[in-house]
C-alpha atoms as a PDB file:
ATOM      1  CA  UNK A   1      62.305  37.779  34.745  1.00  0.00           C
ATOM      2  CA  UNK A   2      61.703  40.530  37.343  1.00  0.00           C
ATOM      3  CA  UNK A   3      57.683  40.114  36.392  1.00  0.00           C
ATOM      4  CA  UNK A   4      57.600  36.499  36.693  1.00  0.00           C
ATOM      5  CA  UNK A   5      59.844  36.397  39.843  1.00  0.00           C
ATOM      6  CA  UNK A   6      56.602  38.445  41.347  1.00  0.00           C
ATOM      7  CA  UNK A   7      54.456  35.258  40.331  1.00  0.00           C
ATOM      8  CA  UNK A   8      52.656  34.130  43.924  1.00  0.00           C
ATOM      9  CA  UNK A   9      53.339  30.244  42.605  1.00  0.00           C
ATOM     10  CA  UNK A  10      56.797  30.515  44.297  1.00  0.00           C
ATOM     11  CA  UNK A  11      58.919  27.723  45.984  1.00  0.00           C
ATOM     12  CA  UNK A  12      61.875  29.460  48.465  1.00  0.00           C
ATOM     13  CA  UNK A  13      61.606  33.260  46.681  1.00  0.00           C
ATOM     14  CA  UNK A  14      58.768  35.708  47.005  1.00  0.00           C
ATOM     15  CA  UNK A  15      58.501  39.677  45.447  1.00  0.00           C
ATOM     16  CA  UNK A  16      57.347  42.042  48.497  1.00  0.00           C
ATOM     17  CA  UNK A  17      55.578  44.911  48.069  1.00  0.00           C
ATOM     18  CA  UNK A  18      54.427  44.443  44.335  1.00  0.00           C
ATOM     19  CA  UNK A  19      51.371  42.839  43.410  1.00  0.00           C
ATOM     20  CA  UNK A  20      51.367  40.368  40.277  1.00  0.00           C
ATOM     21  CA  UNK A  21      48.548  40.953  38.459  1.00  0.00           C
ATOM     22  CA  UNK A  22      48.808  45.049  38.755  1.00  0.00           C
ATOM     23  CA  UNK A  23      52.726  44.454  37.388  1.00  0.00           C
ATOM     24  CA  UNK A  24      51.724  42.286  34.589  1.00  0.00           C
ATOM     25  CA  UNK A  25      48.751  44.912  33.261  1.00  0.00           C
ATOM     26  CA  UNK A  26      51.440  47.739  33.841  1.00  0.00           C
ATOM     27  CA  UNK A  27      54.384  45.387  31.400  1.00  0.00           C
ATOM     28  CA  UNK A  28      52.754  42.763  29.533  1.00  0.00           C
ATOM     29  CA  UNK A  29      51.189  42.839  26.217  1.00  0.00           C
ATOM     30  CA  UNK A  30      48.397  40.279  26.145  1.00  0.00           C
ATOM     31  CA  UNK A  31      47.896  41.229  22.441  1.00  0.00           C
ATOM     32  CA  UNK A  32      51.404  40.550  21.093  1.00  0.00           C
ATOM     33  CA  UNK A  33      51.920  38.037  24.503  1.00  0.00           C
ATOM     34  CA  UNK A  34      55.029  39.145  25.691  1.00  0.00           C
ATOM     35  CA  UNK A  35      56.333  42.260  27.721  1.00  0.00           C
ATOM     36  CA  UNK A  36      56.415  45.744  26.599  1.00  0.00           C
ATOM     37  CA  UNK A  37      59.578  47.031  25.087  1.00  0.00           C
ATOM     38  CA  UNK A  38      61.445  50.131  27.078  1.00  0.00           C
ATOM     39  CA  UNK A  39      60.882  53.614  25.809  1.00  0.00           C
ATOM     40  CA  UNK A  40      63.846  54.447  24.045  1.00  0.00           C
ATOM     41  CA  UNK A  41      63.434  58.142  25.245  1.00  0.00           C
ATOM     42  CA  UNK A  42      63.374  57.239  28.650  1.00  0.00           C
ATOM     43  CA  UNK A  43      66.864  56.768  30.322  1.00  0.00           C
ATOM     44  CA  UNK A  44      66.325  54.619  32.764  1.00  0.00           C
ATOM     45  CA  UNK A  45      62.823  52.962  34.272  1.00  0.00           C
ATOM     46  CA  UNK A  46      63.756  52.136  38.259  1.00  0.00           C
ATOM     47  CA  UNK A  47      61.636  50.262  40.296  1.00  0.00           C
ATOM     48  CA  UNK A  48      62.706  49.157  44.247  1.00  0.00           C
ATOM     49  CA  UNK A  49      60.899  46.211  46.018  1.00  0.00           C
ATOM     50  CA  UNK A  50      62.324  43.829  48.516  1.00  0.00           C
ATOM     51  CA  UNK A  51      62.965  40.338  47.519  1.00  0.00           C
ATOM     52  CA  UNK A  52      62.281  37.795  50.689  1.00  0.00           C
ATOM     53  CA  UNK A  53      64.281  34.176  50.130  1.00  0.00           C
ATOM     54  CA  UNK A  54      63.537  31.380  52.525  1.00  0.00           C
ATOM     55  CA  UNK A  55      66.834  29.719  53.999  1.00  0.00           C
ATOM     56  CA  UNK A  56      67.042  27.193  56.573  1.00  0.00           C
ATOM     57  CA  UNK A  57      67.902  29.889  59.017  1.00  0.00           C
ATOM     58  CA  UNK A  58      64.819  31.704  58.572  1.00  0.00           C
ATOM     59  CA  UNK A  59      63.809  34.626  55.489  1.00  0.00           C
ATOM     60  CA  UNK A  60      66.504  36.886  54.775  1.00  0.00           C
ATOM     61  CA  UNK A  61      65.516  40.093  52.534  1.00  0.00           C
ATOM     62  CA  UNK A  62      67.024  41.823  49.397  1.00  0.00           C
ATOM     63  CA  UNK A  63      66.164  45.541  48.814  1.00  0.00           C
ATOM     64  CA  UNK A  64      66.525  45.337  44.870  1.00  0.00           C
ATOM     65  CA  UNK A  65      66.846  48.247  42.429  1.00  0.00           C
ATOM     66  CA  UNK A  66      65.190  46.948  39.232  1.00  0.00           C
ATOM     67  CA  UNK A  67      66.378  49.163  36.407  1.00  0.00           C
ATOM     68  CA  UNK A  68      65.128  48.716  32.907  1.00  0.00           C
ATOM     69  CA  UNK A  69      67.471  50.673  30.518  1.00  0.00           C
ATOM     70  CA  UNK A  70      66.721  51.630  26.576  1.00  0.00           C
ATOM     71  CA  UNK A  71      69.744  49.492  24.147  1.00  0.00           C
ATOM     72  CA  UNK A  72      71.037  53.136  23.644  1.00  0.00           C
ATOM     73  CA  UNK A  73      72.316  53.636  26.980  1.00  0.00           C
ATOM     74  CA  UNK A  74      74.631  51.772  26.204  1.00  0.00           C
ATOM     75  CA  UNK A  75      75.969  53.703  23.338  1.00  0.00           C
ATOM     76  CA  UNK A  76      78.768  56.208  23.725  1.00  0.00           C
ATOM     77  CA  UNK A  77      76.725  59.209  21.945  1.00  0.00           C
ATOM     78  CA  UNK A  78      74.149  58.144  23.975  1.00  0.00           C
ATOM     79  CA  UNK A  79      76.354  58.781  26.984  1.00  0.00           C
ATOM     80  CA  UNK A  80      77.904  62.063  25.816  1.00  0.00           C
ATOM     81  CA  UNK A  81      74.180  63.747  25.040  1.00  0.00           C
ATOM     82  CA  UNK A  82      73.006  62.591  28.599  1.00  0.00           C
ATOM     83  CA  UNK A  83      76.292  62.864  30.626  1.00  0.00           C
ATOM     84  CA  UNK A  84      73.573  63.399  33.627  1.00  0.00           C
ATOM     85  CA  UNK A  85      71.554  60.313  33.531  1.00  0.00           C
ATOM     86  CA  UNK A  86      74.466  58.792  32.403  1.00  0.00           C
ATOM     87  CA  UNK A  87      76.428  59.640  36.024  1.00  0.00           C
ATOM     88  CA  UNK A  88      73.488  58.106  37.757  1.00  0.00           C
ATOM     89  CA  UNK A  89      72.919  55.200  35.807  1.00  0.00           C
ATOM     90  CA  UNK A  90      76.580  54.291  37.311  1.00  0.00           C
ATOM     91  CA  UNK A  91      76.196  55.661  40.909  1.00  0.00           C
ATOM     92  CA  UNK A  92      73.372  52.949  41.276  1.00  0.00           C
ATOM     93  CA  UNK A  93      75.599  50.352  40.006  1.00  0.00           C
ATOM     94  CA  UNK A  94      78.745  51.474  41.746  1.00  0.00           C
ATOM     95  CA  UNK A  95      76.671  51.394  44.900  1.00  0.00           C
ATOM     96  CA  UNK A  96      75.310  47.443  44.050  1.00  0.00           C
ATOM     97  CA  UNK A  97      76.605  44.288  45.980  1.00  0.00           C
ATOM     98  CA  UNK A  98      74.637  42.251  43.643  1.00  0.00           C
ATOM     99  CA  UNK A  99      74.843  42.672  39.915  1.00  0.00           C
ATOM    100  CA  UNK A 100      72.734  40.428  37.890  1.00  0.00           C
ATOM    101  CA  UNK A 101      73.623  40.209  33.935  1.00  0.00           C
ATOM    102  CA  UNK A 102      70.630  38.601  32.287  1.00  0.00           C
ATOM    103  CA  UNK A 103      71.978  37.630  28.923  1.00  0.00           C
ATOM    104  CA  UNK A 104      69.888  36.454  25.118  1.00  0.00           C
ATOM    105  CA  UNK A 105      70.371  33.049  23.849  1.00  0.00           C
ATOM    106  CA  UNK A 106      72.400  33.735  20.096  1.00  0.00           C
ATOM    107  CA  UNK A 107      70.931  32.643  17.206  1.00  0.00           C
ATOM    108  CA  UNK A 108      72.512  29.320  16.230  1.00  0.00           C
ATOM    109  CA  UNK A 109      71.737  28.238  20.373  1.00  0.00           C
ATOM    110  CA  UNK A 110      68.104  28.537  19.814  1.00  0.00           C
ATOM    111  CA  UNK A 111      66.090  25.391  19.261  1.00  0.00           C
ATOM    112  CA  UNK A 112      62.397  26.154  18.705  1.00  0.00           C
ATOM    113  CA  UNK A 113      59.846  28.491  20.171  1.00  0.00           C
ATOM    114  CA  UNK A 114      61.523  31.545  18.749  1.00  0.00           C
ATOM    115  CA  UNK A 115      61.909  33.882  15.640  1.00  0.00           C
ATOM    116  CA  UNK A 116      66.456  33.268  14.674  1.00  0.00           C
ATOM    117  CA  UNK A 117      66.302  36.376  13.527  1.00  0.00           C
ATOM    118  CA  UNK A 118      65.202  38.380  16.594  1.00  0.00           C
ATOM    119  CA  UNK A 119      68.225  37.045  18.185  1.00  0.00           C
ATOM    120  CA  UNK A 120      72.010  38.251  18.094  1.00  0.00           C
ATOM    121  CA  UNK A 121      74.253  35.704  15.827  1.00  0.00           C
ATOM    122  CA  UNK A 122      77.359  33.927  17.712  1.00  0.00           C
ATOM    123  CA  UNK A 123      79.644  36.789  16.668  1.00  0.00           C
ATOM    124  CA  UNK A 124      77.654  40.140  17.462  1.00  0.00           C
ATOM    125  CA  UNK A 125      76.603  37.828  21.305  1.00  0.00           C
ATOM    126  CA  UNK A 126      80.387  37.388  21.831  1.00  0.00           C
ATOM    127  CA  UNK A 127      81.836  40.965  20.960  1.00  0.00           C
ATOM    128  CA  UNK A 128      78.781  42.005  23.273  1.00  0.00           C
ATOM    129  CA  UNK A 129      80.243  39.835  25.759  1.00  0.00           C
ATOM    130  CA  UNK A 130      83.642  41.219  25.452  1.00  0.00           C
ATOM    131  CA  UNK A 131      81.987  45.228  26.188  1.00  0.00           C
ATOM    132  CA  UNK A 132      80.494  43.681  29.132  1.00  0.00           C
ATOM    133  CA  UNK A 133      83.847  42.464  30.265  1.00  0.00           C
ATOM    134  CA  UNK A 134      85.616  46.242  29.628  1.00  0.00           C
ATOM    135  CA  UNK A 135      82.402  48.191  31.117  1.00  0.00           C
ATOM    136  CA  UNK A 136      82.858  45.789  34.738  1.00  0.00           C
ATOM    137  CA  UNK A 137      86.657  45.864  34.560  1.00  0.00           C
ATOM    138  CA  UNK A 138      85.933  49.604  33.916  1.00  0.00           C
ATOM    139  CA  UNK A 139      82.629  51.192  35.880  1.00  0.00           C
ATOM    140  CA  UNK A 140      81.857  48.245  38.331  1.00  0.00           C
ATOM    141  CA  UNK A 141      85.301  46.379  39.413  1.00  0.00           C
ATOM    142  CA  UNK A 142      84.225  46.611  42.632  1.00  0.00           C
ATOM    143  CA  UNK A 143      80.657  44.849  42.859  1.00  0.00           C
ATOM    144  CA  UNK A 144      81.013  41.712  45.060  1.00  0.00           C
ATOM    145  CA  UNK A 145      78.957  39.343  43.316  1.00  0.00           C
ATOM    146  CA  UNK A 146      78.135  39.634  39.550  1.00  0.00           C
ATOM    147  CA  UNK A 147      75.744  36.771  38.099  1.00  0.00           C
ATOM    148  CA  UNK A 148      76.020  36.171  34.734  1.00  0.00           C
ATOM    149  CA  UNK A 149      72.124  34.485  34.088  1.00  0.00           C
ATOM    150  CA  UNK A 150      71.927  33.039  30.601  1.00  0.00           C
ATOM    151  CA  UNK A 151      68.622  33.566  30.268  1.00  0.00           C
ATOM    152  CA  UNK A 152      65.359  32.153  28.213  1.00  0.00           C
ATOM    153  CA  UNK A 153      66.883  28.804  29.014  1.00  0.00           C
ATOM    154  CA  UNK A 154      63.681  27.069  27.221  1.00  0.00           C
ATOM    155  CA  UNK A 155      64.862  28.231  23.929  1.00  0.00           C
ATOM    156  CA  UNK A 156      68.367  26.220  23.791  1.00  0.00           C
ATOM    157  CA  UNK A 157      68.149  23.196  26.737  1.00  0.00           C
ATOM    158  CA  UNK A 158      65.395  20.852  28.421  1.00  0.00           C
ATOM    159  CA  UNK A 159      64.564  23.370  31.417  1.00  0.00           C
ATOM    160  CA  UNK A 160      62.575  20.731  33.115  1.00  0.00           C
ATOM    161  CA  UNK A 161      65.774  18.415  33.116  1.00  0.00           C
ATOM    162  CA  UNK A 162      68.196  21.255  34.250  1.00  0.00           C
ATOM    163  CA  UNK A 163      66.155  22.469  36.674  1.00  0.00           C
ATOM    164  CA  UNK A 164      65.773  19.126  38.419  1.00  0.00           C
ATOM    165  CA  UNK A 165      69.318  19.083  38.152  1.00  0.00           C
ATOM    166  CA  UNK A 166      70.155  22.413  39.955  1.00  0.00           C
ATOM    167  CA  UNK A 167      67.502  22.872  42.110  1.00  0.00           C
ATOM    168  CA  UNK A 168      68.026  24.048  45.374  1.00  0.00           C
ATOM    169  CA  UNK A 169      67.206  21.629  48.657  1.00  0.00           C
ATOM    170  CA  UNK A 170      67.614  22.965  51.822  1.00  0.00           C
ATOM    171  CA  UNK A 171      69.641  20.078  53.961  1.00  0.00           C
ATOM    172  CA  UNK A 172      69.425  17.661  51.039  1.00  0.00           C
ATOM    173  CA  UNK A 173      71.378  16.141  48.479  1.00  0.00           C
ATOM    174  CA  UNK A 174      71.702  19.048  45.061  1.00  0.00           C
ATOM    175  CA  UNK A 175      75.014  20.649  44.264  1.00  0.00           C
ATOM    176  CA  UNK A 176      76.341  23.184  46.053  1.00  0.00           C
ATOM    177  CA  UNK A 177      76.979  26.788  44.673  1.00  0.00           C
ATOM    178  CA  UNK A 178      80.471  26.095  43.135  1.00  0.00           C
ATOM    179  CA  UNK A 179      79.097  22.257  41.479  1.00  0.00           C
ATOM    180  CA  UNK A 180      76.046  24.208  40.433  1.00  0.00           C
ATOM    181  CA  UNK A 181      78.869  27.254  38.961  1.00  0.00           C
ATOM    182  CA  UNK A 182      81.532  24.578  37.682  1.00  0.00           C
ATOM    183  CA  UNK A 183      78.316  22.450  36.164  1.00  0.00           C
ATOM    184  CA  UNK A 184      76.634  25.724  34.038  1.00  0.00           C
ATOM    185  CA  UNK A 185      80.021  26.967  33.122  1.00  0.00           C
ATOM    186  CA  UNK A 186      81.039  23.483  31.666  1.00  0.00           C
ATOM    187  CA  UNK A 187      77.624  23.210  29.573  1.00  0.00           C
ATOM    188  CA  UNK A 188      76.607  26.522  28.700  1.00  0.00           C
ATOM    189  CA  UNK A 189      79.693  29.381  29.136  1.00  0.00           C
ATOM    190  CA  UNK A 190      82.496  27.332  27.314  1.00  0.00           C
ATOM    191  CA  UNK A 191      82.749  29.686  24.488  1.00  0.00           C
ATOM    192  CA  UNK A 192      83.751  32.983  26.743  1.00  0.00           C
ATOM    193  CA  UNK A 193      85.371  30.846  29.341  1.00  0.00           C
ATOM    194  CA  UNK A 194      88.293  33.111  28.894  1.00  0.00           C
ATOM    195  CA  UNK A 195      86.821  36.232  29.196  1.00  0.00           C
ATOM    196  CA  UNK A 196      85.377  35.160  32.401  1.00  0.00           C
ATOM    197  CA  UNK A 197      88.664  34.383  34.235  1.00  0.00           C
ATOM    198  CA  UNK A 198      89.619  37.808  32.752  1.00  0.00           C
ATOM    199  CA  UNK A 199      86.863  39.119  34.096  1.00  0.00           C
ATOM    200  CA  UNK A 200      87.266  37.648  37.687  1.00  0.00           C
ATOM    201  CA  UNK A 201      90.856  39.200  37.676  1.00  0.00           C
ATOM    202  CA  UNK A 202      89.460  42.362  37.432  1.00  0.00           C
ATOM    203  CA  UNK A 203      86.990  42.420  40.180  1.00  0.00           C
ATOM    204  CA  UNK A 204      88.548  43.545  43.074  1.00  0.00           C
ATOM    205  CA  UNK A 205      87.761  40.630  45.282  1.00  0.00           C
ATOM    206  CA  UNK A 206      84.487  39.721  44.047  1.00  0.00           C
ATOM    207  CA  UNK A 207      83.033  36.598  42.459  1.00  0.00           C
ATOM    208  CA  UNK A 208      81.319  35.837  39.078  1.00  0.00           C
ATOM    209  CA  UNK A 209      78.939  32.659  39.396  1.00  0.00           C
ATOM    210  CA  UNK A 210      77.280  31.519  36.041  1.00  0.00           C
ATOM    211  CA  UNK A 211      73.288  30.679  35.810  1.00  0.00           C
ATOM    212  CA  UNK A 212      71.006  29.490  33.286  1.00  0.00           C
ATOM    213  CA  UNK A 213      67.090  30.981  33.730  1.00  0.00           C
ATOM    214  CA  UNK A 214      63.776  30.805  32.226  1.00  0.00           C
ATOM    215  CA  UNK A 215      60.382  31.904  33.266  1.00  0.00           C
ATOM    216  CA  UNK A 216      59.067  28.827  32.050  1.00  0.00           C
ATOM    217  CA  UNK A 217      60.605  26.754  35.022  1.00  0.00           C
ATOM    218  CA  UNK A 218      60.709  28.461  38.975  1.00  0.00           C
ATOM    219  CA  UNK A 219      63.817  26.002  40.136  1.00  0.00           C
ATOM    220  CA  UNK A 220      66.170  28.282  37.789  1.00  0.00           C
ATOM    221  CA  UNK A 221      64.408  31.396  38.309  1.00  0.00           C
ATOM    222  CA  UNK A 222      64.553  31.623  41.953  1.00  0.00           C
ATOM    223  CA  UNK A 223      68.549  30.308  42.083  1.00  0.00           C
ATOM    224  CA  UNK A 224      70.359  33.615  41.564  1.00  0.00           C
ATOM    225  CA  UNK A 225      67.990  34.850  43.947  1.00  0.00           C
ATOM    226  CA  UNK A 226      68.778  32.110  46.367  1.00  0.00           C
ATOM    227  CA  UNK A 227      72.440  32.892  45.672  1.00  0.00           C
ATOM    228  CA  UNK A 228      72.550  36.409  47.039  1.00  0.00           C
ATOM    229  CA  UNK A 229      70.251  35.560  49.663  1.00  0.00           C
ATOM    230  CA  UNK A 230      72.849  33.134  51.017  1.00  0.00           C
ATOM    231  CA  UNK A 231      75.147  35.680  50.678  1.00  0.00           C
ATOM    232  CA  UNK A 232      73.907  39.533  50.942  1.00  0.00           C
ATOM    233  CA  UNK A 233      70.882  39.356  52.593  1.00  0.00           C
ATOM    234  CA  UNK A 234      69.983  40.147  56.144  1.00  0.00           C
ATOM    235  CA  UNK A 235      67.189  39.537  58.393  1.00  0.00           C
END
């Protein structure tokens, strides 16, 4: 997502600082035609750059901390052999306004385009879900906006469709943030729609807004960006 956001054929949302082509060489596989897996023996791959969004009161400006984290981090030995890295991993989160939580498709979502198997099943997605849940309610209840992006949109809905449907228009006639949150929870977050109120309980004061994103279509790739730039940036 972060690669493609960098893509110069942008509508309201533009990567500064970071040049496209150099990016893509540095994280995409032309052989196998998709990006490079993380180094599992790496804990953590951070990379800053400033995200500019257009808004009818002129650009407003991100700094984003893009970090790229090995599965194991996420696994309590994990954790307990690299207590350091571990410590830091959370004093960059702990220190976020602006969480994004790009989220797979599960298996039995996925239409065509994709290998099933390479995919978590219903199941393994939801109890994945839930440790998402515990690890904000535990390590990040204080983030003030977490965006829950269910992502590779292409795989499991008509992108072209949705994004017509969501796209943002500055002084013109789309939803606004909570039809465009009420509208993606409704269609595509129904099955943890409990652990989501549960979730927004245990922020303390923050909001959870739901997206659906794809590389394949820039309406709902730029719209979380759009989001926080309504709401965190600054000139």
């Amino acid at each position: 997502m972060a690669l493609e956001l960098a893509n110069p054929k942008s509508n309201y949302v533009q990567v500064i600082g970071q040049d496209y082509l150099d990016l893509k060489n540095l994280l995409y596989d032309e052989g196998q035609q998709k990006t490079k897996p993380t180094d599992k023996d790496t804990a953590v791959n951070s990379r800053s750059f400033d995200i500019q969004i257009q808004l009818p009161s002129g650009p407003k400006y991100i700094p984003l901390s893009w970090l790229d984290t090995p599965g194991e981090v996420w696994r309590k030995s994990w954790q307990q052999d690299k207590p350091d890295e571990w410590q830091r991993f959370l004093t960059e989160l702990k220190q976020s306004e602006g969480i994004l939580l790009i989220l797979p498709p599960y298996r039995e979502l996925i239409r065509s385009g994709a290998k099933p198997e390479e995919f978590m099943t219903r199941q393994q997605w939801l109890n994945r879900f839930e440790q998402w849940v515990d690890f904000f309610h535990t390590d990040c209840k204080k983030v003030r906006h977490l965006l829950l992006c269910f992502n590779k949109a292409d795989l499991f809905c008509d992108v072209e469709k949705e994004g017509r449907q969501l796209r943002y228009e500055p002084g013109g006639t789309a939803m606004n943030w909570q039809q465009r949150d009420a509208y993606v929870r409704r269609r595509y977050f129904t099955v943890v729609e409990d652990k989501i109120q549960f979730l927004v309980r245990g922020l303390s004061g923050g909001t959870v807004r739901c997206f659906v994103t794809s590389i394949h279509n820039r309406y709902l790739l730029e719209l979380p960006w759009i989001y926080l730039g309504t709401f965190l940036a600054s000139r």
